[in-house]
N, C-alpha and C. Protein backbone atom coordinates (compact mmCIF):
# COMPACT_ATOMS: atom_id res chain seq x y z
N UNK A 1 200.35 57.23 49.13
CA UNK A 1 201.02 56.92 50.37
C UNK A 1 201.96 55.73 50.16
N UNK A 2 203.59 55.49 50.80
CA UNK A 2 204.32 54.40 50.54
C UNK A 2 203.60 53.71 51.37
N UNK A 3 204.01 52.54 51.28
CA UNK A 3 204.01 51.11 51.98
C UNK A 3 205.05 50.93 52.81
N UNK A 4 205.17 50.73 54.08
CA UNK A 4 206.90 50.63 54.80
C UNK A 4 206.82 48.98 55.14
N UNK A 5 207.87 48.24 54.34
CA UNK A 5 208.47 47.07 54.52
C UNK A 5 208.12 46.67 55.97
N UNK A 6 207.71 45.62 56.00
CA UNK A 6 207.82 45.32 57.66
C UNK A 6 208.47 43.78 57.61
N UNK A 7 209.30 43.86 58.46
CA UNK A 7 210.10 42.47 58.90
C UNK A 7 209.87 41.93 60.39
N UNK A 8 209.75 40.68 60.43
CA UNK A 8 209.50 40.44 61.94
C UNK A 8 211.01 39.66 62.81
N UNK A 9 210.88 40.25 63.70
CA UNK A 9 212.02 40.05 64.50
C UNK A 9 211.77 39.55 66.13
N UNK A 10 212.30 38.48 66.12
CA UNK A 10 211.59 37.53 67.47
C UNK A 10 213.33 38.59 68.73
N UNK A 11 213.15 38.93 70.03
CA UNK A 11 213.77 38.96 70.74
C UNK A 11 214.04 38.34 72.13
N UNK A 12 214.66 38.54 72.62
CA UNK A 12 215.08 37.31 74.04
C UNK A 12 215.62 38.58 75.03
N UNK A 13 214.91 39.05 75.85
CA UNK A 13 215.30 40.18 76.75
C UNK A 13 215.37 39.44 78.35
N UNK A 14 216.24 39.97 79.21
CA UNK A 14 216.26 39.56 80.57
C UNK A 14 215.12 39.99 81.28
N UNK A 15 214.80 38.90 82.35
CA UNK A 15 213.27 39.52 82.61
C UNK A 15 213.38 40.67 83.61
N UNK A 16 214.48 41.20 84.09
CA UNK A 16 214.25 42.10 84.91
C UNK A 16 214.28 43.66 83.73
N UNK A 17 214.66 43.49 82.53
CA UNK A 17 214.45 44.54 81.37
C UNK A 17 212.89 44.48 81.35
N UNK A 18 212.71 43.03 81.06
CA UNK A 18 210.47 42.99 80.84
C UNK A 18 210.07 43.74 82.07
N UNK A 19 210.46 43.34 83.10
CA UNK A 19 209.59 44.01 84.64
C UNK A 19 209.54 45.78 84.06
N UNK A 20 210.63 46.14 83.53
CA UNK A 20 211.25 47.29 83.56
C UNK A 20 210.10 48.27 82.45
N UNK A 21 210.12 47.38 81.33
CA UNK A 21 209.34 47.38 80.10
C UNK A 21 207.91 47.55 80.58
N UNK A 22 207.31 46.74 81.46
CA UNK A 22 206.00 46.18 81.76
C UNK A 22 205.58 47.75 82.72
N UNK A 23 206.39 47.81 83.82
CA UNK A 23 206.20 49.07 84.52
C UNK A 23 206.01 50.05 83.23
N UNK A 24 206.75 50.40 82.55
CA UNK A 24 206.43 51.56 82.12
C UNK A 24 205.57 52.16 81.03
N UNK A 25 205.11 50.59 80.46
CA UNK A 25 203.94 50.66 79.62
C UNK A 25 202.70 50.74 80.55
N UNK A 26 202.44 49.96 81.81
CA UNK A 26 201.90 50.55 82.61
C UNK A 26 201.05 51.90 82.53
N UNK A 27 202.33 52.86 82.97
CA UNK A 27 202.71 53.95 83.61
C UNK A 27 202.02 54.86 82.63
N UNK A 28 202.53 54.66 81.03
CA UNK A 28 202.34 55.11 79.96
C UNK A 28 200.96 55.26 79.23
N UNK A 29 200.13 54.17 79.83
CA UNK A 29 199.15 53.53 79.39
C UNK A 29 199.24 52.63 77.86
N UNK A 30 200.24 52.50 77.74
CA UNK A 30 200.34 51.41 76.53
C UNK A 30 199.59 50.21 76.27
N UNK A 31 198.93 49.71 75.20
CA UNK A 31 198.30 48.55 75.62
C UNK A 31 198.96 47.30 74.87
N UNK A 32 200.28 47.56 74.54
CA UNK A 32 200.58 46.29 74.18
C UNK A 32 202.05 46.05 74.75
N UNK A 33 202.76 45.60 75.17
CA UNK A 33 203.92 44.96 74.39
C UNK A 33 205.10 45.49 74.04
N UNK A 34 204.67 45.48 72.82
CA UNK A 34 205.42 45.44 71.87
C UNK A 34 205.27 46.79 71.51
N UNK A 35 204.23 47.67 71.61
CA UNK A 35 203.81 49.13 71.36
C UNK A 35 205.04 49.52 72.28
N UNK A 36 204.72 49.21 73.20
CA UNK A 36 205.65 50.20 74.23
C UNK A 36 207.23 50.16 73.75
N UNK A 37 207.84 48.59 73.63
CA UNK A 37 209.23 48.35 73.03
C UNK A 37 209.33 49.11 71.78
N UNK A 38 208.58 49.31 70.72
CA UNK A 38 208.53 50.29 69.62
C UNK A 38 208.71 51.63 69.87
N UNK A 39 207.94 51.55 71.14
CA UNK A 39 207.81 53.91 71.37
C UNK A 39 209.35 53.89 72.29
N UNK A 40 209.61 53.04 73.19
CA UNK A 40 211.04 52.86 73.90
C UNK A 40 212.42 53.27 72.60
N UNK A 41 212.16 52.25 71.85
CA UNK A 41 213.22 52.39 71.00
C UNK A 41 212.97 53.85 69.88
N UNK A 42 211.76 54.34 69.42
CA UNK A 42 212.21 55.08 68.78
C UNK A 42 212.51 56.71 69.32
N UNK A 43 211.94 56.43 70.72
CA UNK A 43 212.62 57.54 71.69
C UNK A 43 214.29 57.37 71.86
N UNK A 44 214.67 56.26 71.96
CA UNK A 44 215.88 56.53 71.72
C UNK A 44 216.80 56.53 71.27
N UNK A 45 216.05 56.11 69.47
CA UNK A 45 217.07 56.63 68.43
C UNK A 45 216.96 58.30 67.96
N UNK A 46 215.79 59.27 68.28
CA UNK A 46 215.75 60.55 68.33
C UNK A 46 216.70 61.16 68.81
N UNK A 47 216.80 60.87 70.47
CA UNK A 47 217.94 61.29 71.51
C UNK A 47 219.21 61.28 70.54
N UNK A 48 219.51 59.38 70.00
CA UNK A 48 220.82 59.76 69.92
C UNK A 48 220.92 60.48 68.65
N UNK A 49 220.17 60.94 67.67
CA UNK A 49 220.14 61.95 66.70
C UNK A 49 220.52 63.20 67.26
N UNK A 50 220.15 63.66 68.45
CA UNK A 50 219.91 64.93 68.81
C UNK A 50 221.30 65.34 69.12
């Protein structure tokens, strides 16, 4: 199995994006964070593949 590089990356989002974020991990049942900003973004680098 590879190993995938991991880099850490601090961000600064407006809090009405977090409210936005927070609802929908919620919604999702996400339990972190940062899980949810991970599944957010790689939903929508798929899309723009598609």
């Amino acid at each position: 199995m590879r190993k995938l590089e991991k880099v850490s990356v601090m961000l600064r989002f407006p809090k009405t994006l977090l409210n936005r974020i927070d609802a929908y991990q919620k919604e999702k049942g996400f339990s972190t964070r940062t899980q949810t900003i991970f599944h957010l973004l790689n939903v929508a680098l798929e899309k723009s593949n598609s």
